[in-house]
N, C-alpha and C. Protein backbone atom coordinates (compact mmCIF):
# COMPACT_ATOMS: atom_id res chain seq x y z
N UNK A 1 33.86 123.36 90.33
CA UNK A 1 33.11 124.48 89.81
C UNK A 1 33.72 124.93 88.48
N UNK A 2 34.97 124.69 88.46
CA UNK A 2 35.73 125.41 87.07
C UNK A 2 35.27 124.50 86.23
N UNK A 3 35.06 123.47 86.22
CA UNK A 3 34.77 122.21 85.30
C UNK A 3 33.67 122.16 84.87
N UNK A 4 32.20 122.59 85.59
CA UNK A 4 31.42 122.68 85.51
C UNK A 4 30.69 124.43 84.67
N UNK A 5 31.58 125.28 84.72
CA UNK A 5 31.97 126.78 84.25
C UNK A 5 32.14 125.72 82.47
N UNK A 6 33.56 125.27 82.44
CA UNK A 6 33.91 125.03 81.06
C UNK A 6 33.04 124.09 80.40
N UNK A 7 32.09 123.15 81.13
CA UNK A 7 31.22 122.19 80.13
C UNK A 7 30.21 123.13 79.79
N UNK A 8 30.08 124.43 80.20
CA UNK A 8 28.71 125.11 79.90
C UNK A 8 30.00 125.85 78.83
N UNK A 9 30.63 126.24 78.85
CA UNK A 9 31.55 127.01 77.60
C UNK A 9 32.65 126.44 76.88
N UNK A 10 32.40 125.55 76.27
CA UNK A 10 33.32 124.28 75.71
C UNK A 10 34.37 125.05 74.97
N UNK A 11 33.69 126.28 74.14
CA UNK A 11 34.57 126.71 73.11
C UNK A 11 35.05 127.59 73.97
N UNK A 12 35.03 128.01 74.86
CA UNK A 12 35.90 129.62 75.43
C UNK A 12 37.57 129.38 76.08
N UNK A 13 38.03 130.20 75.06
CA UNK A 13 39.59 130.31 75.64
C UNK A 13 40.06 130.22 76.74
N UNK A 14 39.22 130.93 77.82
CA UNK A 14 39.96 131.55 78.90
C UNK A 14 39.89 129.98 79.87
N UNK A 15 38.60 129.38 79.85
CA UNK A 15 38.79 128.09 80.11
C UNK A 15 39.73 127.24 79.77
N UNK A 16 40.13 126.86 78.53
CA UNK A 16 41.46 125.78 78.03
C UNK A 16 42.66 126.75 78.96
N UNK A 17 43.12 128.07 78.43
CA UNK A 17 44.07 128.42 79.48
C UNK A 17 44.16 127.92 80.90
N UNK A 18 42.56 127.81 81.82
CA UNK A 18 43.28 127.94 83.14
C UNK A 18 42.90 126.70 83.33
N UNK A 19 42.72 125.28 82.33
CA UNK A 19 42.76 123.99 82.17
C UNK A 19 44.01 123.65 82.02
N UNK A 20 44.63 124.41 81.20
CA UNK A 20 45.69 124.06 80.98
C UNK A 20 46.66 124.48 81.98
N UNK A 21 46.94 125.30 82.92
CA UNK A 21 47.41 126.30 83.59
C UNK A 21 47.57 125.11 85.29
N UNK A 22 46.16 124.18 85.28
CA UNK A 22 46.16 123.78 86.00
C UNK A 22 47.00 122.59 85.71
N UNK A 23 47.04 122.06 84.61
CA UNK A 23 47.42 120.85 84.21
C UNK A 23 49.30 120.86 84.55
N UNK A 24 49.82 122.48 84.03
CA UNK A 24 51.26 122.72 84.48
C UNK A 24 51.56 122.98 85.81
N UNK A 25 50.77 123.49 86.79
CA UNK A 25 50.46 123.25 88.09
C UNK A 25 50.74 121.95 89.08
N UNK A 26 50.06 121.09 88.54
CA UNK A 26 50.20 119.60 88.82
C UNK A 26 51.09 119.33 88.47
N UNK A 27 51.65 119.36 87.00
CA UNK A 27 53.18 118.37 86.61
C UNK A 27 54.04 119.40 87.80
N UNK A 28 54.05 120.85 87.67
CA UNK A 28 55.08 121.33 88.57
C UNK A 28 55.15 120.42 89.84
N UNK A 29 53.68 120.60 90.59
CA UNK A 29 53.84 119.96 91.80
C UNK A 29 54.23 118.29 92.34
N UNK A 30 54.02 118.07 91.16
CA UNK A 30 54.44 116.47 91.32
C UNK A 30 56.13 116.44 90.73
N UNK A 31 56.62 117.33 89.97
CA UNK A 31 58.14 117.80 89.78
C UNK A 31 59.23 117.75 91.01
N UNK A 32 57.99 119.00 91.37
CA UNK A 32 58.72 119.84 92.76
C UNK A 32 59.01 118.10 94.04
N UNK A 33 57.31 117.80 93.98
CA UNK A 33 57.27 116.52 95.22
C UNK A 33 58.96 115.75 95.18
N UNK A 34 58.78 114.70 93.71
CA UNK A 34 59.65 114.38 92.95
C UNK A 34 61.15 114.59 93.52
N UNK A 35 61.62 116.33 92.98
CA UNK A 35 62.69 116.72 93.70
C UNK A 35 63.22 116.13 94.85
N UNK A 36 61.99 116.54 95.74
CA UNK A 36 62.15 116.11 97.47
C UNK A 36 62.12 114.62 97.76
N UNK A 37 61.80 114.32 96.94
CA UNK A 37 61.94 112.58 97.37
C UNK A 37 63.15 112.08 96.85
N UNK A 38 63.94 112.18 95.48
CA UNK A 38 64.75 112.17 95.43
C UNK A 38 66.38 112.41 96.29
N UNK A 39 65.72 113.77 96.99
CA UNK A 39 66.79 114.11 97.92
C UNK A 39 66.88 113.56 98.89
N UNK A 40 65.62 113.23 99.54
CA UNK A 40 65.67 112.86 101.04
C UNK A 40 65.96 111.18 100.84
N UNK A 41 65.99 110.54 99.86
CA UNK A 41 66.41 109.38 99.28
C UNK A 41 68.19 109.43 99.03
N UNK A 42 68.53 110.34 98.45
CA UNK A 42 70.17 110.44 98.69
C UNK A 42 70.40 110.42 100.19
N UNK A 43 69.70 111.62 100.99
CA UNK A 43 70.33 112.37 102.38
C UNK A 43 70.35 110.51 103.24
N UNK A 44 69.33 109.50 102.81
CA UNK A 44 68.94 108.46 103.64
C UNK A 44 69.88 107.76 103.13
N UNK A 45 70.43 107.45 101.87
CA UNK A 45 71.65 107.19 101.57
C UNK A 45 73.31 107.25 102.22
N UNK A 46 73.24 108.67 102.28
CA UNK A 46 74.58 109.12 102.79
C UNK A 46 74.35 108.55 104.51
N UNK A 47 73.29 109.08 105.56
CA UNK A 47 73.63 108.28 106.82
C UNK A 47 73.75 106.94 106.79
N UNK A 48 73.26 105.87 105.85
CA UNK A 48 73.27 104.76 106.12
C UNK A 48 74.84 104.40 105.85
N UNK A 49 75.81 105.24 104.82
CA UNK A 49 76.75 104.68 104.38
C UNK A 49 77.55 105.37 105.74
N UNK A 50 77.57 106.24 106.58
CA UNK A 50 77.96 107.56 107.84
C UNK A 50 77.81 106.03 108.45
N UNK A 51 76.86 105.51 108.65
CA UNK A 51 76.97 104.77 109.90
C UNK A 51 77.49 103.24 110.09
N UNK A 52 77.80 102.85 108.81
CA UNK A 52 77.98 101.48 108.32
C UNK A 52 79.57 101.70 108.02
N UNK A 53 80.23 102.73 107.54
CA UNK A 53 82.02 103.14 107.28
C UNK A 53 82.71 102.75 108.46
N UNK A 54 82.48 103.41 109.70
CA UNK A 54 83.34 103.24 110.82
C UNK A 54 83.31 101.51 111.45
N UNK A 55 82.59 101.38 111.19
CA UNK A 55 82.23 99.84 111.54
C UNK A 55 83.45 98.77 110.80
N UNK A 56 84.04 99.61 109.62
CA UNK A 56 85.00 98.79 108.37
C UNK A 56 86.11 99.33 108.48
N UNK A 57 86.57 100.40 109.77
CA UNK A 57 87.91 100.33 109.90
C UNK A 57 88.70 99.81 110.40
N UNK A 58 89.70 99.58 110.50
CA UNK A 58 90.98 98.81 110.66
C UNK A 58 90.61 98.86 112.39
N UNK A 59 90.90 99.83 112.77
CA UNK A 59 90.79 100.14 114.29
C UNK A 59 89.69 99.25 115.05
N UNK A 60 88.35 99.52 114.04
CA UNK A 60 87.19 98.71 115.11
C UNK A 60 87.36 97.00 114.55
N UNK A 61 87.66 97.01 113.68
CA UNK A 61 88.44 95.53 113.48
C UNK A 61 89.18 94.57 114.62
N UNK A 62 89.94 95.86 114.80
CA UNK A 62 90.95 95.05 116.20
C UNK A 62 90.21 95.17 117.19
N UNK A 63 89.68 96.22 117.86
CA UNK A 63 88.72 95.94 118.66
C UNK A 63 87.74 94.97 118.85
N UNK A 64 86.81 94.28 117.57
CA UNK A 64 86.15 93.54 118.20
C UNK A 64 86.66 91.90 118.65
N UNK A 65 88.41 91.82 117.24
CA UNK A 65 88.84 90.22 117.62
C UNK A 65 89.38 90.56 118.85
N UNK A 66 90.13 91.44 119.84
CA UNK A 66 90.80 91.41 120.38
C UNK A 66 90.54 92.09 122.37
N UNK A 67 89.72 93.22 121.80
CA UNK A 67 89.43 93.51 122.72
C UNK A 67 88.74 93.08 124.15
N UNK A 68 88.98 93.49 125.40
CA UNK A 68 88.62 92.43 126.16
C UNK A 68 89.28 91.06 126.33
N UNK A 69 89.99 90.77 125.38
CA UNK A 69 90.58 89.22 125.12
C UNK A 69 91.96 88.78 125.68
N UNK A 70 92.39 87.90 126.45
CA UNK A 70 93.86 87.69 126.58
C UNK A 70 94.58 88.30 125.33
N UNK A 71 95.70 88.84 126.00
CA UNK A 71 96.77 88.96 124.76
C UNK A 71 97.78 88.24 124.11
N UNK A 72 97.63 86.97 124.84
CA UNK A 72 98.25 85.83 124.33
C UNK A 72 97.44 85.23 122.63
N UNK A 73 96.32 86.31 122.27
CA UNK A 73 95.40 86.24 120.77
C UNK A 73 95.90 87.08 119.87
N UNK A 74 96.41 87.75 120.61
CA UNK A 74 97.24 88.86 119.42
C UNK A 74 98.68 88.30 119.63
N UNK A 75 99.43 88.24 120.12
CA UNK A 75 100.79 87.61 119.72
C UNK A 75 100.81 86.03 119.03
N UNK A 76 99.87 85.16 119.50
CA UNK A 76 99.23 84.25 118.28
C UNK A 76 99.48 84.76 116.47
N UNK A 77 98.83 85.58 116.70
CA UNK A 77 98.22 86.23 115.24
C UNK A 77 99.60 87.22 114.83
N UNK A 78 100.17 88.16 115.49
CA UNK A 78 101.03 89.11 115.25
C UNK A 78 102.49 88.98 115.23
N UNK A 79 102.19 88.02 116.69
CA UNK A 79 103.91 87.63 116.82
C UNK A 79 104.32 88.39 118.22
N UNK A 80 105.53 88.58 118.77
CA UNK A 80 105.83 89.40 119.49
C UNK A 80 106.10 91.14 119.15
N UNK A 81 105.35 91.96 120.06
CA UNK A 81 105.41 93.14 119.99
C UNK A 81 106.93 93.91 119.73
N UNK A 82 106.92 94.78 118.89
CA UNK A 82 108.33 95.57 118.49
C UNK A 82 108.76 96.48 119.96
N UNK A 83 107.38 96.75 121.14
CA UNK A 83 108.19 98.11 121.91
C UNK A 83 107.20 97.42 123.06
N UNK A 84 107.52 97.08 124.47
CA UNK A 84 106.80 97.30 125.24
C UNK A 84 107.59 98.51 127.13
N UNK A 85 105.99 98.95 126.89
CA UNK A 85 106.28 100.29 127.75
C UNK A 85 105.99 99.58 128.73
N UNK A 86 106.05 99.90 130.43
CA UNK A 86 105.37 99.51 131.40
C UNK A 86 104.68 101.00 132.08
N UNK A 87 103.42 100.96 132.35
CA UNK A 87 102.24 102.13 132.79
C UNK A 87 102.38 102.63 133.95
N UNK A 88 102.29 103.18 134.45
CA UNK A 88 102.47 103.56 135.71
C UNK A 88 100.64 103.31 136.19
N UNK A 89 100.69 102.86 137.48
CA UNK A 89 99.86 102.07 138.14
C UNK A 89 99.32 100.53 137.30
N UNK A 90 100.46 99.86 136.62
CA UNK A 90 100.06 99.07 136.68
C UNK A 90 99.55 98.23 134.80
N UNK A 91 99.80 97.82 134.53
CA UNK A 91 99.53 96.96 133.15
C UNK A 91 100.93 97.67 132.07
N UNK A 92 100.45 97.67 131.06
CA UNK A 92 101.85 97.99 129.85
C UNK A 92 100.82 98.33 128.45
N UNK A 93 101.75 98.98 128.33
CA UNK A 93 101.59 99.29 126.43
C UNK A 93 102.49 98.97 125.16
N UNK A 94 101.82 97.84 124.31
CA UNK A 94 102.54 96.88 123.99
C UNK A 94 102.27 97.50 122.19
N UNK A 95 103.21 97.56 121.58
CA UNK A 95 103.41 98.06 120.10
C UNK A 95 103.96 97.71 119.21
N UNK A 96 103.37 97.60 118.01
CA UNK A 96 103.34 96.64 116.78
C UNK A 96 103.97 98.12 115.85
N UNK A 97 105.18 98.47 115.09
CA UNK A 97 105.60 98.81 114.50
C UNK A 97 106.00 98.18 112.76
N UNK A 98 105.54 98.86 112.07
CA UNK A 98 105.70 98.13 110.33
C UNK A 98 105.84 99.13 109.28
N UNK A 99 106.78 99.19 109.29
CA UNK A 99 107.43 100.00 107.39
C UNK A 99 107.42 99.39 106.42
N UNK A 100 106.91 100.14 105.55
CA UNK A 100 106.71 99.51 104.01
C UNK A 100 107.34 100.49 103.22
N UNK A 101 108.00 100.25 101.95
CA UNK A 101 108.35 101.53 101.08
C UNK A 101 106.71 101.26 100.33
N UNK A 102 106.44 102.47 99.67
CA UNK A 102 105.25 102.22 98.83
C UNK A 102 105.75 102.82 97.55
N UNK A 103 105.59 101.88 96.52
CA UNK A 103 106.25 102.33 94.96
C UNK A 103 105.25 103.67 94.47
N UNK A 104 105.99 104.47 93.92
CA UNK A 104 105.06 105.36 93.31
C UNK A 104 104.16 105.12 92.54
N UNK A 105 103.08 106.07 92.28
CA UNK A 105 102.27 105.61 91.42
C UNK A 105 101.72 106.69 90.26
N UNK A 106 101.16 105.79 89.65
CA UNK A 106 100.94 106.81 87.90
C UNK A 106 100.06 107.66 88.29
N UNK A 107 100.13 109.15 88.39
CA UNK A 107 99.20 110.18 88.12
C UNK A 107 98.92 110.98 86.85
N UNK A 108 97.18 110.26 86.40
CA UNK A 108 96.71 111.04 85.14
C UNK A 108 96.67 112.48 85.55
N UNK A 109 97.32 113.22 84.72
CA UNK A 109 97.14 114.60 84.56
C UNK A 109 96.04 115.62 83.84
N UNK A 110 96.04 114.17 82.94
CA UNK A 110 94.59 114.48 81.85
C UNK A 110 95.61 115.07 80.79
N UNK A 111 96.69 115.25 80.79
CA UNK A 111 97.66 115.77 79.19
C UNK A 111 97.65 114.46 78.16
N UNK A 112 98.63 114.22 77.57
CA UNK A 112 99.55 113.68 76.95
C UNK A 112 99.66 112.03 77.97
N UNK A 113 99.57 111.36 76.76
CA UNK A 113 99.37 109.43 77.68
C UNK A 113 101.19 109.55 77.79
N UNK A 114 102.12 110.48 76.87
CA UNK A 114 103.28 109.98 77.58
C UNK A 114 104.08 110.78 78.60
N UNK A 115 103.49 112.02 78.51
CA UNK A 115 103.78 112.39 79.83
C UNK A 115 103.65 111.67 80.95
N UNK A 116 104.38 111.27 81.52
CA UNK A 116 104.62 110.24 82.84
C UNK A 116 104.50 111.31 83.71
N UNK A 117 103.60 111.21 84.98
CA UNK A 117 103.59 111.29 85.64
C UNK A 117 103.53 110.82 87.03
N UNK A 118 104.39 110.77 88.30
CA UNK A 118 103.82 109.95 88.76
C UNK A 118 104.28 110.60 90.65
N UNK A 119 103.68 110.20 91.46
CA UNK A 119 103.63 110.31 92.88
C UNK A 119 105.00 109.74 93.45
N UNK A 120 105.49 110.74 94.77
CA UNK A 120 107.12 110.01 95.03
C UNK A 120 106.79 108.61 96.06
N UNK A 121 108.22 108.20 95.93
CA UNK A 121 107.75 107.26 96.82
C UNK A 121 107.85 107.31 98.36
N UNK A 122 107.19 106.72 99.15
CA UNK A 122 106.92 107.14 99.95
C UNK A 122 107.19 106.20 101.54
N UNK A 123 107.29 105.97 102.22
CA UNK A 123 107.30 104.78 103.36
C UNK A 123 106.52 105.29 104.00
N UNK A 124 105.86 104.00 104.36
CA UNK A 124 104.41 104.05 104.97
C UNK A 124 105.06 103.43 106.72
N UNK A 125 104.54 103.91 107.61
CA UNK A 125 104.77 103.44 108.56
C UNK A 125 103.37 103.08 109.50
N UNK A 126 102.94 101.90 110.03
CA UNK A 126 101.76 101.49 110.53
C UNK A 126 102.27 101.32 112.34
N UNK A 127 101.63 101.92 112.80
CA UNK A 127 101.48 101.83 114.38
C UNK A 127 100.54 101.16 115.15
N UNK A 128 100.54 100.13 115.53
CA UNK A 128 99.21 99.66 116.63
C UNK A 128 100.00 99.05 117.74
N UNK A 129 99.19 99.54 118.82
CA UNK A 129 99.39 99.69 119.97
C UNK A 129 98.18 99.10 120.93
N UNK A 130 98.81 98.04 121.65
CA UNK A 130 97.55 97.22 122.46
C UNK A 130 97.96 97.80 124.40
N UNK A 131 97.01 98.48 124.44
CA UNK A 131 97.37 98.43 126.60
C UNK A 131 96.49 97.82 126.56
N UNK A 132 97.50 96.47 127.70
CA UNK A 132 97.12 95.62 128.42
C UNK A 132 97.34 95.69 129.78
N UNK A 133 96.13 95.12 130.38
CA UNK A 133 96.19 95.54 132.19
C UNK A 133 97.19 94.43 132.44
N UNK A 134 97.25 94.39 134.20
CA UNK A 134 98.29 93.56 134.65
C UNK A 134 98.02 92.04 134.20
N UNK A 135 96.40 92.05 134.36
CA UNK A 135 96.27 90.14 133.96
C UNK A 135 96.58 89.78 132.64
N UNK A 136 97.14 90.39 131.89
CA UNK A 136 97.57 90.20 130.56
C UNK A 136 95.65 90.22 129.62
N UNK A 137 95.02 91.07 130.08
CA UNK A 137 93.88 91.52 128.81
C UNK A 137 93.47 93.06 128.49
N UNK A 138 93.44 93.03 127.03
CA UNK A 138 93.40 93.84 126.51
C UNK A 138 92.34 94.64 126.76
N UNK A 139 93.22 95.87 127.04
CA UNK A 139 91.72 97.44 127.43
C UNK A 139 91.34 98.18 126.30
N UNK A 140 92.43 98.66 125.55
CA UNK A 140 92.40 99.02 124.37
C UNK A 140 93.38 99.63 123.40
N UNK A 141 93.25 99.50 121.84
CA UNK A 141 93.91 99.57 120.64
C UNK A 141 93.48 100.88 120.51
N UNK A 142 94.96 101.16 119.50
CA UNK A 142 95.29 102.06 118.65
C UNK A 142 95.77 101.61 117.46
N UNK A 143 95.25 102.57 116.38
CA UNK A 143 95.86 101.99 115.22
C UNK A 143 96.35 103.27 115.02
N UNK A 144 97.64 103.81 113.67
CA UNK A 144 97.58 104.73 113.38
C UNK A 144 98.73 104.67 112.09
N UNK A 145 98.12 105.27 111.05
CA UNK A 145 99.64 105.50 109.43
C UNK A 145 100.20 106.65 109.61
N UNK A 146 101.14 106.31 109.13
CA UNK A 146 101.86 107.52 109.27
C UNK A 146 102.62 107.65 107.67
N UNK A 147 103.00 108.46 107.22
CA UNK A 147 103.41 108.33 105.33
C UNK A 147 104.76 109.86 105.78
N UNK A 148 105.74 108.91 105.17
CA UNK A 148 106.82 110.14 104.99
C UNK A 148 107.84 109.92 104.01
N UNK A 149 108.72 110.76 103.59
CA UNK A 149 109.61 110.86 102.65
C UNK A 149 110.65 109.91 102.43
């Protein structure tokens, strides 16, 4: 109807205004749409990376070569365990202990390239821990770092 209003009044102002009025209307709304697709395109982003991370840690790593598995696959691969506990009712908890010094490292401060800065050093200590039932197979791992002075 508005369209049909402005072909009968080609020259009248108030028409181009709310032609035009409509025209910023639309870009808004296709802006605004825009916005939201954008976002819900990140938000689909971030769960896919939420659900795909844990899958790449160290921990579910050992779990899937090992778990369930004789433990004669991990001392293969590891060697003999640094600590073994025995459980009460039955199997043991068997532990892989490893220190590393870790060299410091360069921290930009954003000053001066010769201002040196840098992080202390530090020893890293790595813990994994396999309980195994009595038949010698694995129930389940622990991994865990530990960082100290």
């Amino acid at each position: 109807m508005l369209q049909q209003i402005c072909n009968l009044h080609q020259q009248s102002e108030v028409c181009k205004v709310k032609q035009e009025g409509k025209r910023i209307m639309e870009r808004l709304s296709e802006g605004i749409l825009g916005g939201i697709v954008h976002f819900l395109k990140v938000v689909l982003f971030v769960l896919i990376v939420m659900v795909l991370l844990p899958g790449c840690s160290v921990e579910s790593k050992l779990n899937r070569n090992y778990k369930g598995k004789s433990f004669t696959l991990v001392m293969d691969k590891m060697g003999a365990p640094t600590t073994i506990e025995n459980r009460i009712g039955g199997g043991t908890i068997r532990t892989y202990v490893s220190k590393k010094m870790l060299k410091p490292a360069p921290i930009n401060t954003g000053q001066f390239q010769y201002d040196r800065f840098e992080s202390p050093k530090v020893m890293q200590t790595i813990i994994t821990s396999f309980i195994v039932d009595p038949n010698g197979k694995v129930l389940e791992i622990k991994y865990s770092n530990e960082y100290s002075r």
